[in-house]
PDB file of N, CA and C in Angstrom:
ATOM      1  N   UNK A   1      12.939 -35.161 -29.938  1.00  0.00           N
ATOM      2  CA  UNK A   1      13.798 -35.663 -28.875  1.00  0.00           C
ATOM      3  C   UNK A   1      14.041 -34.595 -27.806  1.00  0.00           C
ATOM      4  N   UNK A   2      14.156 -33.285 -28.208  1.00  0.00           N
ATOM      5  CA  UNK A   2      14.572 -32.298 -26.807  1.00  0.00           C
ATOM      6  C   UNK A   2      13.190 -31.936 -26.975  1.00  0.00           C
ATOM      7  N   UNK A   3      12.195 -32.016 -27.460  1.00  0.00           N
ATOM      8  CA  UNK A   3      10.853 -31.882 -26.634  1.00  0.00           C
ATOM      9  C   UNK A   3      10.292 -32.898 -25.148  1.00  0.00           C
ATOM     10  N   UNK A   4      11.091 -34.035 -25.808  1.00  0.00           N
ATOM     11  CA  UNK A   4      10.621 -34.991 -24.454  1.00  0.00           C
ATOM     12  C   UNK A   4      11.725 -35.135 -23.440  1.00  0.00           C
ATOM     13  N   UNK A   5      12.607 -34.585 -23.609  1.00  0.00           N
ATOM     14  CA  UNK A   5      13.812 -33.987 -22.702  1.00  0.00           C
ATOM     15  C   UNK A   5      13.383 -33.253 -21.790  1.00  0.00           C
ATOM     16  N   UNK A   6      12.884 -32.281 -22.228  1.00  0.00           N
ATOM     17  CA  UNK A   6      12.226 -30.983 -21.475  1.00  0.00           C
ATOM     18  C   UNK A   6      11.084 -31.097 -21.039  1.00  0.00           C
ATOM     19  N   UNK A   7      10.196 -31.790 -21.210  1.00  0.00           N
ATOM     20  CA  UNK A   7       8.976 -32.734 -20.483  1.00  0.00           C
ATOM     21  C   UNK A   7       9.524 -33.624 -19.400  1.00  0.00           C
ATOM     22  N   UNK A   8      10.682 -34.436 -19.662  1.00  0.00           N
ATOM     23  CA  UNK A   8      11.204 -35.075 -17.879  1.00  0.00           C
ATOM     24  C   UNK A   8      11.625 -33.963 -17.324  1.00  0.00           C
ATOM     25  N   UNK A   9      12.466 -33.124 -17.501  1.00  0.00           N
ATOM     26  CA  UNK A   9      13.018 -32.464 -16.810  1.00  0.00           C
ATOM     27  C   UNK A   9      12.186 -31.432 -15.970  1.00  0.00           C
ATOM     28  N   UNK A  10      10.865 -31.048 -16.449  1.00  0.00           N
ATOM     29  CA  UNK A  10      10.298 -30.883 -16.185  1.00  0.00           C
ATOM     30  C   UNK A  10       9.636 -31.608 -14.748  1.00  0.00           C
ATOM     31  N   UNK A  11       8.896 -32.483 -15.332  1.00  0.00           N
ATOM     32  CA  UNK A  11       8.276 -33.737 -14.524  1.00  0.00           C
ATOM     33  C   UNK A  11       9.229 -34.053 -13.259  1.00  0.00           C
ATOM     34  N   UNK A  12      10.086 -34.306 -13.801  1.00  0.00           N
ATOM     35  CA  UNK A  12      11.524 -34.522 -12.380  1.00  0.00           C
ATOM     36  C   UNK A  12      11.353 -32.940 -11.392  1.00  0.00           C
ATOM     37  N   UNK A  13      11.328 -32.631 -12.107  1.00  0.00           N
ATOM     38  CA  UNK A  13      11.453 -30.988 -10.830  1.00  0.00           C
ATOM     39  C   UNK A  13      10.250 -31.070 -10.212  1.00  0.00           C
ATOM     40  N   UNK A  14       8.673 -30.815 -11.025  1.00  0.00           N
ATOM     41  CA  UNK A  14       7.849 -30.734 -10.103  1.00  0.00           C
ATOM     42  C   UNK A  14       7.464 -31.767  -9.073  1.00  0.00           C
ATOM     43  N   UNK A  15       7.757 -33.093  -9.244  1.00  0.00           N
ATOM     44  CA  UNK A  15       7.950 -33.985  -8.585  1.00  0.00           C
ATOM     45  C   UNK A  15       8.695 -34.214  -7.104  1.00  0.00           C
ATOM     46  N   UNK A  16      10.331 -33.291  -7.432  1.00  0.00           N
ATOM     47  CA  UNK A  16      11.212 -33.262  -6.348  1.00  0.00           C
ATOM     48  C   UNK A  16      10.665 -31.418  -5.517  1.00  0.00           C
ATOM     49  N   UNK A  17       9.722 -30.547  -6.221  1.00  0.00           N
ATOM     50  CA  UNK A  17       9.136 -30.037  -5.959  1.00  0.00           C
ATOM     51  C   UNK A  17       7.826 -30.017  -4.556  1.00  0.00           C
ATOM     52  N   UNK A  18       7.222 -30.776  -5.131  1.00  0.00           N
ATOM     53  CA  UNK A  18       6.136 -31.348  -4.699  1.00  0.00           C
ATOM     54  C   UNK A  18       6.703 -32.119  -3.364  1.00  0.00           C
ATOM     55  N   UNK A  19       7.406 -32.778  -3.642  1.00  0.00           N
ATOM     56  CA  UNK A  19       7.823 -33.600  -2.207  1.00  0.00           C
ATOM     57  C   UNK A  19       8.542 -32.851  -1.185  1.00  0.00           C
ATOM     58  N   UNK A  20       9.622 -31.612  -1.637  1.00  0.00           N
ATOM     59  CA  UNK A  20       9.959 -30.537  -1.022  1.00  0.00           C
ATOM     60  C   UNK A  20       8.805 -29.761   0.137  1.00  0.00           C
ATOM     61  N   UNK A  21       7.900 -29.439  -1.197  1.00  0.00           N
ATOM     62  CA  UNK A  21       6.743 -28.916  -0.151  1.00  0.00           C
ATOM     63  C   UNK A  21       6.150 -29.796   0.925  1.00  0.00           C
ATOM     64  N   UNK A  22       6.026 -30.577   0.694  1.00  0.00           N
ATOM     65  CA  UNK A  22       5.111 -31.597   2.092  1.00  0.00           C
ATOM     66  C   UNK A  22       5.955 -31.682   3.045  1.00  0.00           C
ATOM     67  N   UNK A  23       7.524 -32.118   3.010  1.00  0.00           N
ATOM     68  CA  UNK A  23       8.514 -32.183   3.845  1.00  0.00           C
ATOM     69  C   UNK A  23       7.884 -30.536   4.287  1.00  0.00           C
ATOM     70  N   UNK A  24       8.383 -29.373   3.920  1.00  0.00           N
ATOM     71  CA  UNK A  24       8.148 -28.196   4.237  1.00  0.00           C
ATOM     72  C   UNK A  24       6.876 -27.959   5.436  1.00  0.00           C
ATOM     73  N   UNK A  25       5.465 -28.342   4.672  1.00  0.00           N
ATOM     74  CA  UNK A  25       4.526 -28.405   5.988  1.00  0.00           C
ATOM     75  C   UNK A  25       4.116 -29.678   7.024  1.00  0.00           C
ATOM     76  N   UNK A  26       5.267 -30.614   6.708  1.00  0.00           N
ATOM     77  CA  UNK A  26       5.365 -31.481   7.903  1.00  0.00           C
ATOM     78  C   UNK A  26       6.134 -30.328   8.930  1.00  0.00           C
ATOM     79  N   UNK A  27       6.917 -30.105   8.710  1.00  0.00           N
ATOM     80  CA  UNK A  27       7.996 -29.161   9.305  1.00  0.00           C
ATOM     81  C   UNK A  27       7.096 -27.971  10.066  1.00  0.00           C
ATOM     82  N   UNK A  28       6.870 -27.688   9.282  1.00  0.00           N
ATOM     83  CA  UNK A  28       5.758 -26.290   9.796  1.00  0.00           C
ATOM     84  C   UNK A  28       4.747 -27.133  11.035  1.00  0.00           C
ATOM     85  N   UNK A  29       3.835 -27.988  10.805  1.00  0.00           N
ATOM     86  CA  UNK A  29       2.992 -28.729  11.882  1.00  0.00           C
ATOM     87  C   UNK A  29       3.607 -28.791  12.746  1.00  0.00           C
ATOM     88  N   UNK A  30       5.312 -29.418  12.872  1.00  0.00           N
ATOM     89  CA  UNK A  30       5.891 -29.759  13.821  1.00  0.00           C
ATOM     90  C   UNK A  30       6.582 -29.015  14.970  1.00  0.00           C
ATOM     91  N   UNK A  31       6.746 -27.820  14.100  1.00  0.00           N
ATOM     92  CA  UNK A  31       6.724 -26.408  14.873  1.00  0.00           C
ATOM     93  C   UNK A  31       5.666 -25.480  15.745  1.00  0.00           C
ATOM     94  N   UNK A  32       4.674 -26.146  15.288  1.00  0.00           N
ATOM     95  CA  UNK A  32       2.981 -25.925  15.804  1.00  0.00           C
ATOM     96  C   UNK A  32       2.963 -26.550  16.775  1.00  0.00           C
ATOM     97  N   UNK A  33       3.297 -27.612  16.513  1.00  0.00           N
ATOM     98  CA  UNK A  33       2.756 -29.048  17.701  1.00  0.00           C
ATOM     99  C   UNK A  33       3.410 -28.648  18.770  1.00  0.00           C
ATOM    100  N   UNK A  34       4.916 -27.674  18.980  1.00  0.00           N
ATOM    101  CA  UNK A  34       5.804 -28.017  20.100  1.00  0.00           C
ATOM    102  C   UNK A  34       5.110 -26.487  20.496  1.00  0.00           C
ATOM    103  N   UNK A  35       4.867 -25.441  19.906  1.00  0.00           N
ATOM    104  CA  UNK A  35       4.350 -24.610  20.484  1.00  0.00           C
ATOM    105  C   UNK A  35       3.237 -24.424  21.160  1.00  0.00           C
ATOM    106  N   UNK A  36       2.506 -25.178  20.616  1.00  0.00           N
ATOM    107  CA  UNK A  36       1.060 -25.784  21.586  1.00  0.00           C
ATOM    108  C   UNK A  36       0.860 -26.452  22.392  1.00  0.00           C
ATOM    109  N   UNK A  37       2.209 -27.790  22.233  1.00  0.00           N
ATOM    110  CA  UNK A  37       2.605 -28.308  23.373  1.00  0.00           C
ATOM    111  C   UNK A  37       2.940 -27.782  24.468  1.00  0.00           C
ATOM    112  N   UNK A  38       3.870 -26.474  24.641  1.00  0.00           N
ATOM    113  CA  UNK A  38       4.644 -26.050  25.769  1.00  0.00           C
ATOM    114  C   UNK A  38       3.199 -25.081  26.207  1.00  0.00           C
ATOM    115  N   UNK A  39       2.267 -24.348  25.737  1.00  0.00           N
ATOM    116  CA  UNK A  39       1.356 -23.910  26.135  1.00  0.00           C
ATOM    117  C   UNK A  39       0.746 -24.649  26.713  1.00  0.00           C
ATOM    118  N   UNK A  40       0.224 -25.825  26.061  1.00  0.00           N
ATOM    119  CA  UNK A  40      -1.038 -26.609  27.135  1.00  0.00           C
ATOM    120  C   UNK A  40      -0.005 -27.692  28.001  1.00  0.00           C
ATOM    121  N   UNK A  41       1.346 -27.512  28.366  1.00  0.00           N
ATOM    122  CA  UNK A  41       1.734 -28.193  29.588  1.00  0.00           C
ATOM    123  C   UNK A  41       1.891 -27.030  30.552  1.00  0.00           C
ATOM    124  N   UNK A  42       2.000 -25.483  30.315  1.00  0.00           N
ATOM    125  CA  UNK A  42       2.169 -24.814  31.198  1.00  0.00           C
ATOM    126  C   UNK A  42       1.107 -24.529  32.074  1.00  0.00           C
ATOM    127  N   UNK A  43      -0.003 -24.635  30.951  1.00  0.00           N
ATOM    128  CA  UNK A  43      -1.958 -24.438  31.736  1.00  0.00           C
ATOM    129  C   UNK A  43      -1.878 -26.400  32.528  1.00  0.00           C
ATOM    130  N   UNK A  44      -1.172 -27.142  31.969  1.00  0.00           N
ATOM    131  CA  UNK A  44      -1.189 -28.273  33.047  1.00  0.00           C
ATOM    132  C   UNK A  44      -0.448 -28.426  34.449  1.00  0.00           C
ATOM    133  N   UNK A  45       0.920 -27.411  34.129  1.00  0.00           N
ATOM    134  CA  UNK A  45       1.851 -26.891  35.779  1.00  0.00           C
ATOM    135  C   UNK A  45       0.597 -26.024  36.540  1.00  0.00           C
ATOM    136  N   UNK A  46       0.213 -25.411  35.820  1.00  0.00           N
ATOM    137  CA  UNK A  46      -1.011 -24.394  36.814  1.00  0.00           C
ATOM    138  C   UNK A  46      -1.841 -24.941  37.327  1.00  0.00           C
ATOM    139  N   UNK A  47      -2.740 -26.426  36.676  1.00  0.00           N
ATOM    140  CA  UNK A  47      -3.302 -26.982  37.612  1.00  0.00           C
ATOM    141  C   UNK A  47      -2.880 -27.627  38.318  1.00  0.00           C
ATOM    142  N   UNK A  48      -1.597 -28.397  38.444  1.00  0.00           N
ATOM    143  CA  UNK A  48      -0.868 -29.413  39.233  1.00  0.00           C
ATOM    144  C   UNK A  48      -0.617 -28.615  40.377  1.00  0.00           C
ATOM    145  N   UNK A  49      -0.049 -26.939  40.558  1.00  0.00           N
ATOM    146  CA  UNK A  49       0.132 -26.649  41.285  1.00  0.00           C
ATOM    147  C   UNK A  49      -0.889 -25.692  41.825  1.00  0.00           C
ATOM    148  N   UNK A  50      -1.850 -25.125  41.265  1.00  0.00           N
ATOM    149  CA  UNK A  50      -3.356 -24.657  42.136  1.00  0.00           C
ATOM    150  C   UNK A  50      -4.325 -25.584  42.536  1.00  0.00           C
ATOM    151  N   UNK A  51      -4.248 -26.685  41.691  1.00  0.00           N
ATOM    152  CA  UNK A  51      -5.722 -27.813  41.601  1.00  0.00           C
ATOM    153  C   UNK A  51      -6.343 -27.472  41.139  1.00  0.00           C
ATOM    154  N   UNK A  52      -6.400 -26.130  40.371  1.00  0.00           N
ATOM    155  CA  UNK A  52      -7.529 -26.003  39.393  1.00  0.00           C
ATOM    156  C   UNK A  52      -7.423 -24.998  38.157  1.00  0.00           C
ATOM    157  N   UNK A  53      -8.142 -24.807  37.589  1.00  0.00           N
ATOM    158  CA  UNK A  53      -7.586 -23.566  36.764  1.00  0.00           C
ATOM    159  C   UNK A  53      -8.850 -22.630  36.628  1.00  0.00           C
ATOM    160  N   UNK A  54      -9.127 -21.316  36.151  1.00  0.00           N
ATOM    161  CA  UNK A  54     -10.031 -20.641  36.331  1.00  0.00           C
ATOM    162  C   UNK A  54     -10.812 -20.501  34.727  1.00  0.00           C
ATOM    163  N   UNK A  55     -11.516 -20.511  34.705  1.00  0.00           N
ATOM    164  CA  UNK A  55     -12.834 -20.962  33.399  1.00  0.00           C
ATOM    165  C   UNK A  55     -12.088 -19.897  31.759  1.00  0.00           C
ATOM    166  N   UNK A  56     -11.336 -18.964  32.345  1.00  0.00           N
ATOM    167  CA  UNK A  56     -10.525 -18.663  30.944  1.00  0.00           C
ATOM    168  C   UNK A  56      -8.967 -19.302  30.484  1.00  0.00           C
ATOM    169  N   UNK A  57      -8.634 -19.799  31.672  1.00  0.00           N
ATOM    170  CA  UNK A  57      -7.341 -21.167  31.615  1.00  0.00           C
ATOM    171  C   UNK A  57      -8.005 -22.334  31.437  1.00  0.00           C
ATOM    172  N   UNK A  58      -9.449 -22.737  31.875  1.00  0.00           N
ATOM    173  CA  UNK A  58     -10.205 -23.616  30.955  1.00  0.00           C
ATOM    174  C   UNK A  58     -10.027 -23.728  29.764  1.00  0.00           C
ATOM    175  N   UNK A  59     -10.695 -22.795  29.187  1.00  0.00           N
ATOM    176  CA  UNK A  59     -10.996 -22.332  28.179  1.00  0.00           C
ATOM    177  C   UNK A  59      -9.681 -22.520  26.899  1.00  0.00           C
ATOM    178  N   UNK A  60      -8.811 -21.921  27.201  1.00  0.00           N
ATOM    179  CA  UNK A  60      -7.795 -21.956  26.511  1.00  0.00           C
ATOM    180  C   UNK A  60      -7.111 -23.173  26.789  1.00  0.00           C
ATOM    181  N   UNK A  61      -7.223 -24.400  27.425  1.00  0.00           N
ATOM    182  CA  UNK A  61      -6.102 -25.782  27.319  1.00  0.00           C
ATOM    183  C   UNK A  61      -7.321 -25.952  26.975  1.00  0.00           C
ATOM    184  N   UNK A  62      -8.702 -25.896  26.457  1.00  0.00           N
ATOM    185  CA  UNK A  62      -9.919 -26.650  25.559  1.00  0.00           C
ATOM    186  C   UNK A  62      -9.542 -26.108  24.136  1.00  0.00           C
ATOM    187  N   UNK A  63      -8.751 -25.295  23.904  1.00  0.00           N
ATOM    188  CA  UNK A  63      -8.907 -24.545  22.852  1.00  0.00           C
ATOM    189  C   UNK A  63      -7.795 -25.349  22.053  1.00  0.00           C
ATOM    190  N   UNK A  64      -6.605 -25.411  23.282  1.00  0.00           N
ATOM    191  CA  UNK A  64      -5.476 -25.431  23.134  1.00  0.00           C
ATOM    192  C   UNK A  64      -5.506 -27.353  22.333  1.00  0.00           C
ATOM    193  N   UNK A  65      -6.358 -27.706  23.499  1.00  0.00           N
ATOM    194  CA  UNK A  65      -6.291 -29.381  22.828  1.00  0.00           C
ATOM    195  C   UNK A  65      -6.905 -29.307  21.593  1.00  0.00           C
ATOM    196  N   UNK A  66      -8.026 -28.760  21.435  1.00  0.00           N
ATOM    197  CA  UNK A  66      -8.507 -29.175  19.928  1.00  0.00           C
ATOM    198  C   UNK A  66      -7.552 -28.587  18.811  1.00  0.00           C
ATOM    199  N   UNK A  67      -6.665 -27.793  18.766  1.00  0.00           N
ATOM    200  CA  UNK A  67      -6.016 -27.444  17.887  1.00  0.00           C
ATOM    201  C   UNK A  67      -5.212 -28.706  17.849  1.00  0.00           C
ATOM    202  N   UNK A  68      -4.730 -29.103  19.106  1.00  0.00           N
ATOM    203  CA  UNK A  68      -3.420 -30.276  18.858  1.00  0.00           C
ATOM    204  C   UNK A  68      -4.255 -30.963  17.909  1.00  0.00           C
ATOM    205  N   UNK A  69      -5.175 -31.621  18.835  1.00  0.00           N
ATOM    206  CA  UNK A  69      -6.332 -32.680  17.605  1.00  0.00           C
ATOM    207  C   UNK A  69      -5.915 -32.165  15.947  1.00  0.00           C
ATOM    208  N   UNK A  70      -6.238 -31.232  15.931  1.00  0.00           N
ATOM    209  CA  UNK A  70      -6.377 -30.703  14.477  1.00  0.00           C
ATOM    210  C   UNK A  70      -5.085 -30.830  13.460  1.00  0.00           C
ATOM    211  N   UNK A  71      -3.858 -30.244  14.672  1.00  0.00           N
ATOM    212  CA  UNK A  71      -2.171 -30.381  13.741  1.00  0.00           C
ATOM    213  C   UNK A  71      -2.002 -32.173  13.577  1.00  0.00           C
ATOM    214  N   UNK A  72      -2.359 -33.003  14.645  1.00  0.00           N
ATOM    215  CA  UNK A  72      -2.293 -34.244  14.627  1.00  0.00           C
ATOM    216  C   UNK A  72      -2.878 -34.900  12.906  1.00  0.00           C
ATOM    217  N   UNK A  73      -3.703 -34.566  12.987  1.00  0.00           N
ATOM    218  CA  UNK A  73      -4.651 -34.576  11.803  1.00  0.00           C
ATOM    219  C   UNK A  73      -4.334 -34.068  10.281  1.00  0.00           C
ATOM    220  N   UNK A  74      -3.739 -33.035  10.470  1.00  0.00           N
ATOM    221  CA  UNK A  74      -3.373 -32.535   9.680  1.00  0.00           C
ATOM    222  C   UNK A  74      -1.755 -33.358   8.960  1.00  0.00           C
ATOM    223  N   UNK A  75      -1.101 -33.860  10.041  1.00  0.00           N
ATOM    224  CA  UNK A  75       0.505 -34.496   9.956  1.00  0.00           C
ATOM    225  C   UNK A  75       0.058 -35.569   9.264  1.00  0.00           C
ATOM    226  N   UNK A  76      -0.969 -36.170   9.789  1.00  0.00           N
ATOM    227  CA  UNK A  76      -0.999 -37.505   9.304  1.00  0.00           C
ATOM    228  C   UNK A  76      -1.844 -37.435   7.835  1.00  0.00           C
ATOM    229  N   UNK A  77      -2.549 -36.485   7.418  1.00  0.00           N
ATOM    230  CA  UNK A  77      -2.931 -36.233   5.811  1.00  0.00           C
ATOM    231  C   UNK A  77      -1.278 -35.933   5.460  1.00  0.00           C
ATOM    232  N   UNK A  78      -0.398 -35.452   5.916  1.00  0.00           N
ATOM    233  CA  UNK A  78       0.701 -34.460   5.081  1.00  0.00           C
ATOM    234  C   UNK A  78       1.490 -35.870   4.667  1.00  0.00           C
ATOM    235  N   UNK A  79       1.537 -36.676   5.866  1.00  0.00           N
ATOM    236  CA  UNK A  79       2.758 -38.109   6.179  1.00  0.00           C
ATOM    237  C   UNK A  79       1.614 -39.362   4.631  1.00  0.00           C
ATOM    238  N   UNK A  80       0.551 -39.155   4.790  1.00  0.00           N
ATOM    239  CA  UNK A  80       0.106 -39.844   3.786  1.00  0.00           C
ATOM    240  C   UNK A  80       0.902 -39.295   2.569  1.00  0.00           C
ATOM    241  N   UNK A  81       0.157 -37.896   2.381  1.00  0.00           N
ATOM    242  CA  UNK A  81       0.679 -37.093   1.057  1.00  0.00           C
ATOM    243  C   UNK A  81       2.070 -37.186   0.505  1.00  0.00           C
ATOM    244  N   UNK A  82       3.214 -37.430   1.525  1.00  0.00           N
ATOM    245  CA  UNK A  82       4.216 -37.551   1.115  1.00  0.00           C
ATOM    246  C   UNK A  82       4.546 -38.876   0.687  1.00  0.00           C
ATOM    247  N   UNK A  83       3.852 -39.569   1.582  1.00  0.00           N
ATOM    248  CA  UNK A  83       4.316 -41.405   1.146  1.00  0.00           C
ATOM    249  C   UNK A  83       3.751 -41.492  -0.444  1.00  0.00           C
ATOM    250  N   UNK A  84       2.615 -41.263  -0.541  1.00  0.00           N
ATOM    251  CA  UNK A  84       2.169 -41.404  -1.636  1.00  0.00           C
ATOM    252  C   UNK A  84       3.014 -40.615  -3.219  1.00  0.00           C
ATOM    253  N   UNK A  85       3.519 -39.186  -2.831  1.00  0.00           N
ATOM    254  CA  UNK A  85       4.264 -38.265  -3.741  1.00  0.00           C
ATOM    255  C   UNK A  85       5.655 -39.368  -4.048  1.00  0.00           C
ATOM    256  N   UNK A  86       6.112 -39.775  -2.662  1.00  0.00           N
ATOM    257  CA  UNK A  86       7.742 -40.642  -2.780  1.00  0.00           C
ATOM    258  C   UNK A  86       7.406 -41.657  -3.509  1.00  0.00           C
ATOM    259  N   UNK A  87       6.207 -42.769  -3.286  1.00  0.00           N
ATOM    260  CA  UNK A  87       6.241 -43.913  -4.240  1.00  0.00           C
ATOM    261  C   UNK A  87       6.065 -43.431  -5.576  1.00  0.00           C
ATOM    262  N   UNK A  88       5.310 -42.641  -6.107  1.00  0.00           N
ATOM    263  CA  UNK A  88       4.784 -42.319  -7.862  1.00  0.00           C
ATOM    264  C   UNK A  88       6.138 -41.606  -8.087  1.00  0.00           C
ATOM    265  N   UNK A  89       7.178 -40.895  -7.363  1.00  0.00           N
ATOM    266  CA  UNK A  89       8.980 -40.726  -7.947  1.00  0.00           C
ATOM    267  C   UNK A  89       9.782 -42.080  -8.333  1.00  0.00           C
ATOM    268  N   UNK A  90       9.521 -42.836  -7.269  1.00  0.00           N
ATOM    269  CA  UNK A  90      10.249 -43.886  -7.050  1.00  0.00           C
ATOM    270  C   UNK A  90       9.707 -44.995  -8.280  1.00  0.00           C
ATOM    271  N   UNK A  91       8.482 -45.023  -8.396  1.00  0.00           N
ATOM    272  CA  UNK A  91       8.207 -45.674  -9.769  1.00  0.00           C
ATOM    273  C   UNK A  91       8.938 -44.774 -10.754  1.00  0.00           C
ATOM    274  N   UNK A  92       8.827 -43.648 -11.061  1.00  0.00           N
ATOM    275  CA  UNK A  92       9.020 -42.855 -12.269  1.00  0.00           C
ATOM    276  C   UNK A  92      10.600 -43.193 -12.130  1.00  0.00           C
ATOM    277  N   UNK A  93      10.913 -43.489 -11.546  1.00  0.00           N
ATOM    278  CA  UNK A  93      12.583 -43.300 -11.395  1.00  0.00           C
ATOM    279  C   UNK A  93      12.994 -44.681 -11.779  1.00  0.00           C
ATOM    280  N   UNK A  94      11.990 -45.490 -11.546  1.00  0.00           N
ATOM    281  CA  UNK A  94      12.387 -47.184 -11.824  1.00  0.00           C
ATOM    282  C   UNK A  94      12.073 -47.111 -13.683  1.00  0.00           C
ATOM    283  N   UNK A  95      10.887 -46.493 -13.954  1.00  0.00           N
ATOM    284  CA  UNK A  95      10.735 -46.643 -15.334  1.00  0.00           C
ATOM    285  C   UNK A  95      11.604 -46.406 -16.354  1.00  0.00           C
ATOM    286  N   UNK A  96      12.101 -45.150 -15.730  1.00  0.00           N
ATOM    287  CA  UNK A  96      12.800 -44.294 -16.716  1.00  0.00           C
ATOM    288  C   UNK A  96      14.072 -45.350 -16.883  1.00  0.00           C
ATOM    289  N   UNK A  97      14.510 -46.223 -15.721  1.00  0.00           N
ATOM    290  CA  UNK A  97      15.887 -46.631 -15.717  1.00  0.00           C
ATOM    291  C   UNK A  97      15.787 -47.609 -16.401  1.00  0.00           C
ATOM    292  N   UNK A  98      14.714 -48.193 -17.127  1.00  0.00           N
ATOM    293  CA  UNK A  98      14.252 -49.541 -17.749  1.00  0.00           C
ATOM    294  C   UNK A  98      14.435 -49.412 -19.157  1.00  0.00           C
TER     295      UNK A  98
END
């Protein structure tokens, strides 16, 4: 009996664990996203107000977008990962109460 005590209690932590972390690097992406954001709108004030930008301010809002691409990408594996971590708690949490 306190062997399978200590097996939920277990299970319950790495679980509320596990979902901790994903919240954690949603968080982190989202801190990415606004910093990359305010970079590639400032290389967008520079062209609004030169009309153009010069092939290493190119360069870097090309750089700058594919990273967004990439955090975008990355949120939406993390936003899966978590939906998926919350339902297999939310069952475990229905079972146990049965």
């Amino acid at each position: 009996m306190i062997t399978n005590n200590i097996f939920e209690q277990f299970d319950e932590l790495y679980s509320r664990w596990s979902i901790l972390d994903k919240v954690g690097k949603e968080m982190q992406l989202g801190k990415m996203w606004q910093q990359m954001s305010v970079a590639y709108n400032h290389l967008l004030l520079i062209y609004q107000n030169r009309g153009y930008l010069t092939p290493v301010e190119a360069n870097y809002a090309s750089q700058i977008s594919q990273i967004l691409t990439a955090i975008q990408s990355q949120k939406m594996q993390v936003d899966r990962d978590l939906a998926d971590e919350m339902k297999k708690h939310l069952v475990k949490m229905i079972i146990k109460r049965m």
